[in-house]
C-alpha atoms as a PDB file:
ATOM      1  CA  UNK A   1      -5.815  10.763  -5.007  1.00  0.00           C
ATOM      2  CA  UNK A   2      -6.294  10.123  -1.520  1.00  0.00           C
ATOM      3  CA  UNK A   3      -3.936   9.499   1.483  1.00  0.00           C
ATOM      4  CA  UNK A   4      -4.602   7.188   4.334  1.00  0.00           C
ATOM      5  CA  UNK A   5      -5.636   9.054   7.117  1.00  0.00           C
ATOM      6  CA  UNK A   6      -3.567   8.089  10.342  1.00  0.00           C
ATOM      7  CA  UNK A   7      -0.595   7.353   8.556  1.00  0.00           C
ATOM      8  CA  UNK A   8       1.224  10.704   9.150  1.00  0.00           C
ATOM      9  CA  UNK A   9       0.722  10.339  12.847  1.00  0.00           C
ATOM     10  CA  UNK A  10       2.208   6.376  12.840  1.00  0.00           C
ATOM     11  CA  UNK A  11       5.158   7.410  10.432  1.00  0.00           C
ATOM     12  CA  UNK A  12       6.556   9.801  12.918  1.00  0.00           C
ATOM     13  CA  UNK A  13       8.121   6.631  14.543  1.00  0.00           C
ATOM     14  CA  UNK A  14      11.642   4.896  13.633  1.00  0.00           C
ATOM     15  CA  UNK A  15      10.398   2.459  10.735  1.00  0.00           C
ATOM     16  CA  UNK A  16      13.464   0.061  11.849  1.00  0.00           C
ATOM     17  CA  UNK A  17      11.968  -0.707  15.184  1.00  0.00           C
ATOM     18  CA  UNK A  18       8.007  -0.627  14.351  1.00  0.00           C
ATOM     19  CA  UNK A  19       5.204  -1.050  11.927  1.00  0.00           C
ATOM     20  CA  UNK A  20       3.236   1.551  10.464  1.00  0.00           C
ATOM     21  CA  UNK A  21       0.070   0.893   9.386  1.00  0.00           C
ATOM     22  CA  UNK A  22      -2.972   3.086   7.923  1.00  0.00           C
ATOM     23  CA  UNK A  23      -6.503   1.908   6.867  1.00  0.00           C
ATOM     24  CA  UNK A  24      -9.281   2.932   5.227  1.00  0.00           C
ATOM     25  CA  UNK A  25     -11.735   0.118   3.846  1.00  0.00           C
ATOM     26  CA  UNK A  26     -15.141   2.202   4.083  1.00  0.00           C
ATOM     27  CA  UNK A  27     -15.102   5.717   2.360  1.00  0.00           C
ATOM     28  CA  UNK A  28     -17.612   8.384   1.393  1.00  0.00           C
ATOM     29  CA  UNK A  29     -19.852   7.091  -1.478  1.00  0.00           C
ATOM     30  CA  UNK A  30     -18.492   9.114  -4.388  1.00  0.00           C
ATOM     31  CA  UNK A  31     -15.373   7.044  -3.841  1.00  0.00           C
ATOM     32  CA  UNK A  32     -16.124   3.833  -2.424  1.00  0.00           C
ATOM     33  CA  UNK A  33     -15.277   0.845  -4.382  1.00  0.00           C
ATOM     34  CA  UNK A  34     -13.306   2.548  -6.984  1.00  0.00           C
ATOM     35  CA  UNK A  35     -10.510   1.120  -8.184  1.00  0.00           C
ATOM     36  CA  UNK A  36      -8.209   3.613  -7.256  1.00  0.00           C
ATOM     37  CA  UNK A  37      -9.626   3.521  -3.747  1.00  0.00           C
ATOM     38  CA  UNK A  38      -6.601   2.927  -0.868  1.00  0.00           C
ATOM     39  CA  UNK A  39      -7.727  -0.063   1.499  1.00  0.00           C
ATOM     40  CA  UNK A  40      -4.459  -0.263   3.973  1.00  0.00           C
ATOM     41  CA  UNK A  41      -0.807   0.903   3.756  1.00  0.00           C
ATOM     42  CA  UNK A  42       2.373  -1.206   5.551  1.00  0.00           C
ATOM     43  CA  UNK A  43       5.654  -0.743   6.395  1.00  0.00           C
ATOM     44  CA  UNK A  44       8.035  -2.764   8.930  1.00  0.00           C
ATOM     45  CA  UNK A  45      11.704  -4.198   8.673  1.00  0.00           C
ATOM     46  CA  UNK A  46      11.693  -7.012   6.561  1.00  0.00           C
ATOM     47  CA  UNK A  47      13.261 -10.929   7.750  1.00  0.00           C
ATOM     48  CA  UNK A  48      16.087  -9.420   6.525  1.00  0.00           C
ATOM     49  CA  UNK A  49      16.553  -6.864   8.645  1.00  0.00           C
ATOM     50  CA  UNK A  50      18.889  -5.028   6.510  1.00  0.00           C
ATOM     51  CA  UNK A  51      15.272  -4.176   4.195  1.00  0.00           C
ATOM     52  CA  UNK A  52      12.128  -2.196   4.459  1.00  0.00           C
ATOM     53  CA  UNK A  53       8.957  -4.110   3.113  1.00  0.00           C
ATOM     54  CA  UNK A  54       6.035  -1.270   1.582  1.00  0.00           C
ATOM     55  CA  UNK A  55       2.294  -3.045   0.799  1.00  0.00           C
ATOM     56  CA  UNK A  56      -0.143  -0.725  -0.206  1.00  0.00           C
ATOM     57  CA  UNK A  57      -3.540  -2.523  -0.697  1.00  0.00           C
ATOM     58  CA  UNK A  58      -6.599  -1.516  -2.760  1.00  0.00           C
ATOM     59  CA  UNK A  59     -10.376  -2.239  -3.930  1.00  0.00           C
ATOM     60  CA  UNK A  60     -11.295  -3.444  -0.326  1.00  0.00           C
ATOM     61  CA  UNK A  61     -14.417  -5.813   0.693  1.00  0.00           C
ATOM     62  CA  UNK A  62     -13.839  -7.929  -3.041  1.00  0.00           C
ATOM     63  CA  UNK A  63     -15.347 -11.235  -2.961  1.00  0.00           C
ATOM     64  CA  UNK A  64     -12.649 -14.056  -3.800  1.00  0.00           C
ATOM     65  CA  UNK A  65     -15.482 -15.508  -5.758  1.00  0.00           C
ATOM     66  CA  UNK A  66     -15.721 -12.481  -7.953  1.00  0.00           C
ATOM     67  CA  UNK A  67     -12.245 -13.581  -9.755  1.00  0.00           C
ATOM     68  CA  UNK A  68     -13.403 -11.979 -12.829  1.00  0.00           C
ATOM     69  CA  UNK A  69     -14.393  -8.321 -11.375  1.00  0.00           C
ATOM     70  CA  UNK A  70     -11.107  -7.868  -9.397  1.00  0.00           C
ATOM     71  CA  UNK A  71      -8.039  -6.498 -11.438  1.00  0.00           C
ATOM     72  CA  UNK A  72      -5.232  -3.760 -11.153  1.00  0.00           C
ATOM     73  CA  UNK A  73      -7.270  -0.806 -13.341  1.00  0.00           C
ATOM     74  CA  UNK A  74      -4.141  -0.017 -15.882  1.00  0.00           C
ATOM     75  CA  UNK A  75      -4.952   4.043 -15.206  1.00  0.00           C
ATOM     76  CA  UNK A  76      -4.283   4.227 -11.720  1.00  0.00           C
ATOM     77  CA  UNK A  77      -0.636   4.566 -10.295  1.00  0.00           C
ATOM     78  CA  UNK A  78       0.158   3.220  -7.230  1.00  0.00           C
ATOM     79  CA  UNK A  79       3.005   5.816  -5.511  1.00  0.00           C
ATOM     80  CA  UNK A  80       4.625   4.719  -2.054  1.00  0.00           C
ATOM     81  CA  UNK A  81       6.389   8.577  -0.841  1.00  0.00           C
ATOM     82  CA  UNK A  82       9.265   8.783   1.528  1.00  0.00           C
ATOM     83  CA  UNK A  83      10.554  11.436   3.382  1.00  0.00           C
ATOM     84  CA  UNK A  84      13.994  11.384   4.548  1.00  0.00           C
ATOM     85  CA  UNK A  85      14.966  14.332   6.211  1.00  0.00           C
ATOM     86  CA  UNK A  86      11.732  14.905   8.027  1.00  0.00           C
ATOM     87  CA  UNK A  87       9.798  17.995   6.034  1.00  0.00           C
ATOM     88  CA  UNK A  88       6.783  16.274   5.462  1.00  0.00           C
ATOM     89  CA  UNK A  89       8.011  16.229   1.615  1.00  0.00           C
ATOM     90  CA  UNK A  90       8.375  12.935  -0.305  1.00  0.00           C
ATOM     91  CA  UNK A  91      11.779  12.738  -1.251  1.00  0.00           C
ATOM     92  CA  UNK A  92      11.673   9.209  -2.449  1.00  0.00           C
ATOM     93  CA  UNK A  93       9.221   7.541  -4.432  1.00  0.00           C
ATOM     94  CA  UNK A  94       8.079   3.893  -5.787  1.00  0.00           C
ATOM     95  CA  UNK A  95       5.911   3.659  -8.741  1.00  0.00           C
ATOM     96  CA  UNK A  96       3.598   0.742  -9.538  1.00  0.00           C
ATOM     97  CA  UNK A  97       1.701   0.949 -12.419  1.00  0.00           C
ATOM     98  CA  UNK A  98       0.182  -2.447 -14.061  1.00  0.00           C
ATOM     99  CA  UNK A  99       0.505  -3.542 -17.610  1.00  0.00           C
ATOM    100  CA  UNK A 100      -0.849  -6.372 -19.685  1.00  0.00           C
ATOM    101  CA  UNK A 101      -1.085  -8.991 -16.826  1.00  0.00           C
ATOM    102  CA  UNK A 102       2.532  -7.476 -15.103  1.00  0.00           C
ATOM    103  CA  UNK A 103       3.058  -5.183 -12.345  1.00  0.00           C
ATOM    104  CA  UNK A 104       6.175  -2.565 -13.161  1.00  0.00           C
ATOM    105  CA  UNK A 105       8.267  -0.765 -10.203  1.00  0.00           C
ATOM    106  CA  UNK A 106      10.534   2.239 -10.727  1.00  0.00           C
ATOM    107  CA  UNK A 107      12.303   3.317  -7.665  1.00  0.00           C
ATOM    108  CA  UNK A 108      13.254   4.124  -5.012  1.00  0.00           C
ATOM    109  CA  UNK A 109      13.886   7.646  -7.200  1.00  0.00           C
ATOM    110  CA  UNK A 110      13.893  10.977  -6.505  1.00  0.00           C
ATOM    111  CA  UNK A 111      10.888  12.641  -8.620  1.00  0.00           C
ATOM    112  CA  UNK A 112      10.678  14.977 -10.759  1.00  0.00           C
ATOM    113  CA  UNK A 113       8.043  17.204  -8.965  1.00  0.00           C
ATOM    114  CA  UNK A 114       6.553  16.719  -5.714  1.00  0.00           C
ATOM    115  CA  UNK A 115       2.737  16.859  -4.443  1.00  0.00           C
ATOM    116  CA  UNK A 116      -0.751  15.432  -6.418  1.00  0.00           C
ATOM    117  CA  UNK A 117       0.752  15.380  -9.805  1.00  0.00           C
ATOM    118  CA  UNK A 118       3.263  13.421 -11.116  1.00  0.00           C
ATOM    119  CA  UNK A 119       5.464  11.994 -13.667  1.00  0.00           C
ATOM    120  CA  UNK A 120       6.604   8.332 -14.411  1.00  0.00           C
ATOM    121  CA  UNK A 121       9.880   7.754 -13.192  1.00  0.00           C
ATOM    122  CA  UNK A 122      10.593   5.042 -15.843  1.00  0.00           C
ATOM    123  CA  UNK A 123      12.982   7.279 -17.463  1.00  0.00           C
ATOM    124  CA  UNK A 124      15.056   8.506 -14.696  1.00  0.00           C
ATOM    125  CA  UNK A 125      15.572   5.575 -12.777  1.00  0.00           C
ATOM    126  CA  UNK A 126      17.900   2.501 -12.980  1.00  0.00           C
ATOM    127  CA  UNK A 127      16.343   0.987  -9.862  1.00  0.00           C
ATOM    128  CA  UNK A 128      13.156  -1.067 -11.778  1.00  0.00           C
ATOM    129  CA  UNK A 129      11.506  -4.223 -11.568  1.00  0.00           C
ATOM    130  CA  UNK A 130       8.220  -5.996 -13.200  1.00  0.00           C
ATOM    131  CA  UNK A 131       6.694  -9.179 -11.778  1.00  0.00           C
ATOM    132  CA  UNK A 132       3.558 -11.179 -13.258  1.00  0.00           C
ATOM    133  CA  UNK A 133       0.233 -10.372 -11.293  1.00  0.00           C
ATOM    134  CA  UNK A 134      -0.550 -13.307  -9.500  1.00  0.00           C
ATOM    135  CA  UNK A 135      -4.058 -14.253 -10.022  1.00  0.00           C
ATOM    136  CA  UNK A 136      -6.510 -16.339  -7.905  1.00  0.00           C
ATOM    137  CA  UNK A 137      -5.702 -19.487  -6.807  1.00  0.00           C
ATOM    138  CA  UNK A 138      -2.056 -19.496  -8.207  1.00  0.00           C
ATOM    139  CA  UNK A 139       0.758 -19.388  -5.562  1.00  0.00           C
ATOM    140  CA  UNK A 140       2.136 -15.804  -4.713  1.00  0.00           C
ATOM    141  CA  UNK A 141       4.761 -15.215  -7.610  1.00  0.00           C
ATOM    142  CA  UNK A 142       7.411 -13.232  -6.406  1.00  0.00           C
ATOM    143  CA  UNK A 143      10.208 -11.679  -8.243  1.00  0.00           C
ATOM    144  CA  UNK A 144      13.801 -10.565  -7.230  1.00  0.00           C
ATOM    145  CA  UNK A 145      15.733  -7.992  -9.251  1.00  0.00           C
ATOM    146  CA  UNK A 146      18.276  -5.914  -8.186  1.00  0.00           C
ATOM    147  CA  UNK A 147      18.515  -6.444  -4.529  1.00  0.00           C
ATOM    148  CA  UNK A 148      14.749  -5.687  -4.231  1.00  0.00           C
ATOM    149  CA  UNK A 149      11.638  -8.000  -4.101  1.00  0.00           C
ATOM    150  CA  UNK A 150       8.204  -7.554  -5.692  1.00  0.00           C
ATOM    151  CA  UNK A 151       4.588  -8.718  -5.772  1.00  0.00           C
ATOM    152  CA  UNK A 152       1.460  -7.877  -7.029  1.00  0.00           C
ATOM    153  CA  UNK A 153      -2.004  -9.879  -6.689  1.00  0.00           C
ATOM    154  CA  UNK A 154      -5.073 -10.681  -4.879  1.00  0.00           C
ATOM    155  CA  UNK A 155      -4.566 -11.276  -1.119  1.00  0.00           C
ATOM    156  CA  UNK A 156      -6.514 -12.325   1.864  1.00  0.00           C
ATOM    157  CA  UNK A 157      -7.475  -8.906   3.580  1.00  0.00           C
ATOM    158  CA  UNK A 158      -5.029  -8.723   6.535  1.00  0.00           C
ATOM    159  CA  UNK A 159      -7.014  -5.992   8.775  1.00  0.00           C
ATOM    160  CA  UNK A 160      -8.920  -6.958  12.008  1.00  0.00           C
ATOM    161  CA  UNK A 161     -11.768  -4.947  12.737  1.00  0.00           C
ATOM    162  CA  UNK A 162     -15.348  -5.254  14.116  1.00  0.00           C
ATOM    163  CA  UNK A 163     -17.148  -2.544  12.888  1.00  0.00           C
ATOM    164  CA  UNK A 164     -20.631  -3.491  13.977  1.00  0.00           C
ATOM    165  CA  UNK A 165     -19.136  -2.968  17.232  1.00  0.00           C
ATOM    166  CA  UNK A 166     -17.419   0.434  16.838  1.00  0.00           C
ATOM    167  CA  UNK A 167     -20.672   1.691  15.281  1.00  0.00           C
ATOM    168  CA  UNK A 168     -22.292   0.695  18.769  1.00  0.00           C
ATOM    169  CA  UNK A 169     -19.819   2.672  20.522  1.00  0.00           C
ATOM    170  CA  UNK A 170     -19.968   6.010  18.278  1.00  0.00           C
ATOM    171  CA  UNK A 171     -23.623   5.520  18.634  1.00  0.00           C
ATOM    172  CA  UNK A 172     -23.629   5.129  22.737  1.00  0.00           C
ATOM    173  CA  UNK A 173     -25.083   1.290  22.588  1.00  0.00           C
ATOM    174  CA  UNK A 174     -21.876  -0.491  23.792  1.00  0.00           C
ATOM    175  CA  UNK A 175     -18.825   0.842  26.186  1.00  0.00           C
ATOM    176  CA  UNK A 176     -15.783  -0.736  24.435  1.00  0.00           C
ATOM    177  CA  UNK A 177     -14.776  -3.588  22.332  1.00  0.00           C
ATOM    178  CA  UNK A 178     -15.312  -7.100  22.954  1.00  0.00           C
ATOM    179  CA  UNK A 179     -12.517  -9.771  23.163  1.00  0.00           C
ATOM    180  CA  UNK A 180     -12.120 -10.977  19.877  1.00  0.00           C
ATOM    181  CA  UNK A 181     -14.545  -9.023  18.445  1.00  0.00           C
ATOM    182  CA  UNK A 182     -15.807 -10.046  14.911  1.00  0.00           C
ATOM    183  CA  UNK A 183     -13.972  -9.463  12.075  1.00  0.00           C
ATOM    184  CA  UNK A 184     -15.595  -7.098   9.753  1.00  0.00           C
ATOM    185  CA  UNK A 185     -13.505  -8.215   6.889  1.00  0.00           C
ATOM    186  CA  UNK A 186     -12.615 -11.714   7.151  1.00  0.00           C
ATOM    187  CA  UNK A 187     -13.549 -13.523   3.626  1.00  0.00           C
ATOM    188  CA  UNK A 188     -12.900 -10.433   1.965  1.00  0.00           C
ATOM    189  CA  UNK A 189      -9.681  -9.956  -0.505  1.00  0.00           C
ATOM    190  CA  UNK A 190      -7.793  -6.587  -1.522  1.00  0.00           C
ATOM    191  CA  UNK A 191      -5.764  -6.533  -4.052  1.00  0.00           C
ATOM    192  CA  UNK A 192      -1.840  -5.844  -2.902  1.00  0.00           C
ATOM    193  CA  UNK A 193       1.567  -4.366  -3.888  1.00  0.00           C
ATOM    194  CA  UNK A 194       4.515  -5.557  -2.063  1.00  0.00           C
ATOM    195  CA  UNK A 195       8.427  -4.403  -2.740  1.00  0.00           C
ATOM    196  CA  UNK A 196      11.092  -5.000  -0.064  1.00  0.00           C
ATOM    197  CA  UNK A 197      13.731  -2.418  -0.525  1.00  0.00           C
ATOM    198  CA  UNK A 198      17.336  -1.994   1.022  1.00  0.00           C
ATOM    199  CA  UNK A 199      17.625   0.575   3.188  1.00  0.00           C
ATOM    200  CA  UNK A 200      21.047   1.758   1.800  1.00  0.00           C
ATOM    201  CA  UNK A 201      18.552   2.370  -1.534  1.00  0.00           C
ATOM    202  CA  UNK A 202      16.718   5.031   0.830  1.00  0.00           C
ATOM    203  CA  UNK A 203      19.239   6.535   2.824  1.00  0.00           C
ATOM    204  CA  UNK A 204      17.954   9.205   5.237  1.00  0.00           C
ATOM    205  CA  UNK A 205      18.397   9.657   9.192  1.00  0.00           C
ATOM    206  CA  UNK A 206      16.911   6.180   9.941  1.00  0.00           C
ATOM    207  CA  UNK A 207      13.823   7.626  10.406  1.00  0.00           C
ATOM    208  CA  UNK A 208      11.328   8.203   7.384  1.00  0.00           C
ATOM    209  CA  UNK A 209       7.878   9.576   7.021  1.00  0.00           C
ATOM    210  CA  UNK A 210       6.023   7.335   4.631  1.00  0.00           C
ATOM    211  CA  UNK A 211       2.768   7.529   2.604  1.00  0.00           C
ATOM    212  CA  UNK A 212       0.793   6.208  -0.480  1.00  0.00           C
ATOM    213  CA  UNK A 213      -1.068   7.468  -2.838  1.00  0.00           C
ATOM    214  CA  UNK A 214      -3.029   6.037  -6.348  1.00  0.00           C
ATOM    215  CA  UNK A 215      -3.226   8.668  -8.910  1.00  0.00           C
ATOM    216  CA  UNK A 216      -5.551   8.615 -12.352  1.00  0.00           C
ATOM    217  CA  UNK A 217      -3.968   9.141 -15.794  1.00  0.00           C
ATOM    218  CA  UNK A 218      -5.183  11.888 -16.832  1.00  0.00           C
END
């Protein structure tokens, strides 16, 4: 399990009136490249404003040439966690977990137990969806159930950053960032979970805390 790391700091802020984003393509090698590995987290008002849209990406830096090697791995839930009353303590969830060529959602739900381990909400919860992964080359397929939208595929990686440069910086061989820059990831793909979500399904202040995290089957 691992959580993005700025995304505490970001979430502190009304989610109607910004975007939160955390990411965190380029991890410590006994993790990097894993499946379960957490490339970028997102969450902003939707076009319908009356809706929250989560994406939490994965499996960073994947060539879109390598359609083969790139997949959901069916042991590894993806769980979007929402605070509502401010303690730092999800309160809400969203479970993804992939099956057969099909992503499923349960929630928005309140769990069973809180923290690193978890149980599958597919028992408690009437809020649920499934949508076909959407594999290279198709259009996105997206599926509406319930007042909620999902997806689940490949998508071009949507982070900016030039990380030649930054390593210049941290290393004292450059004073700032150049205007564009290069971007590190362009051509790359991460694979992506998307649900937009009413916000009279989370309920709350109107201000959430908000964090992913993939767990392992155990």
């Amino acid at each position: 399990m691992k959580k993005t790391k700025i995304l505490m700091a970001a979430a502190l802020l009304g989610i109607a009136t910004f975007v939160a984003i955390a990411a965190d393509h380029i991890d410590a090698p006994a993790v990097a490249g894993g499946t379960s590995d957490i490339t970028d987290f997102y969450a902003f008002r939707g076009e319908n404003t009356s809706n929250i849209v989560f994406v939490a990406s994965v499996q960073g830096l994947l060539s879109p040439g390598n359609t083969a090697g790139a997949s959901f791995d069916e042991n590894v839930m993806l769980e979007i966690n929402i605070d509502t009353d401010g303690d730092n303590v999800e309160d809400l969830v969203i479970q993804a977990i992939p099956r057969d060529g099909q992503m499923y959602f349960f929630g928005p739900t309140a769990p069973s137990q809180t923290g690193l381990n978890t149980n599958f909400s597919s028992t408690s919860t009437t809020n649920a969806g499934v949508v076909d992964i959407t594999k290279y080359g198709e259009s996105a397929i997206v599926k509406e159930t319930g007042g909620m939208k999902f997806f689940a595929g490949p998508r071009d990686d949507p982070f900016f950053f030039d990380f030649n440069q930054y390593t210049a910086i941290i290393n004292g061989e450059a004073g700032g960032f150049n205007s564009p820059g290069d971007d590190t990831f362009s051509g790359s793909n991460v694979l992506s979970v998307v649900v937009e979500v009413p916000k009279s399904m989370i309920g709350g202040s109107g201000t959430i805390n908000t964090w992913v995290e993939s767990k392992r089957k155990q």
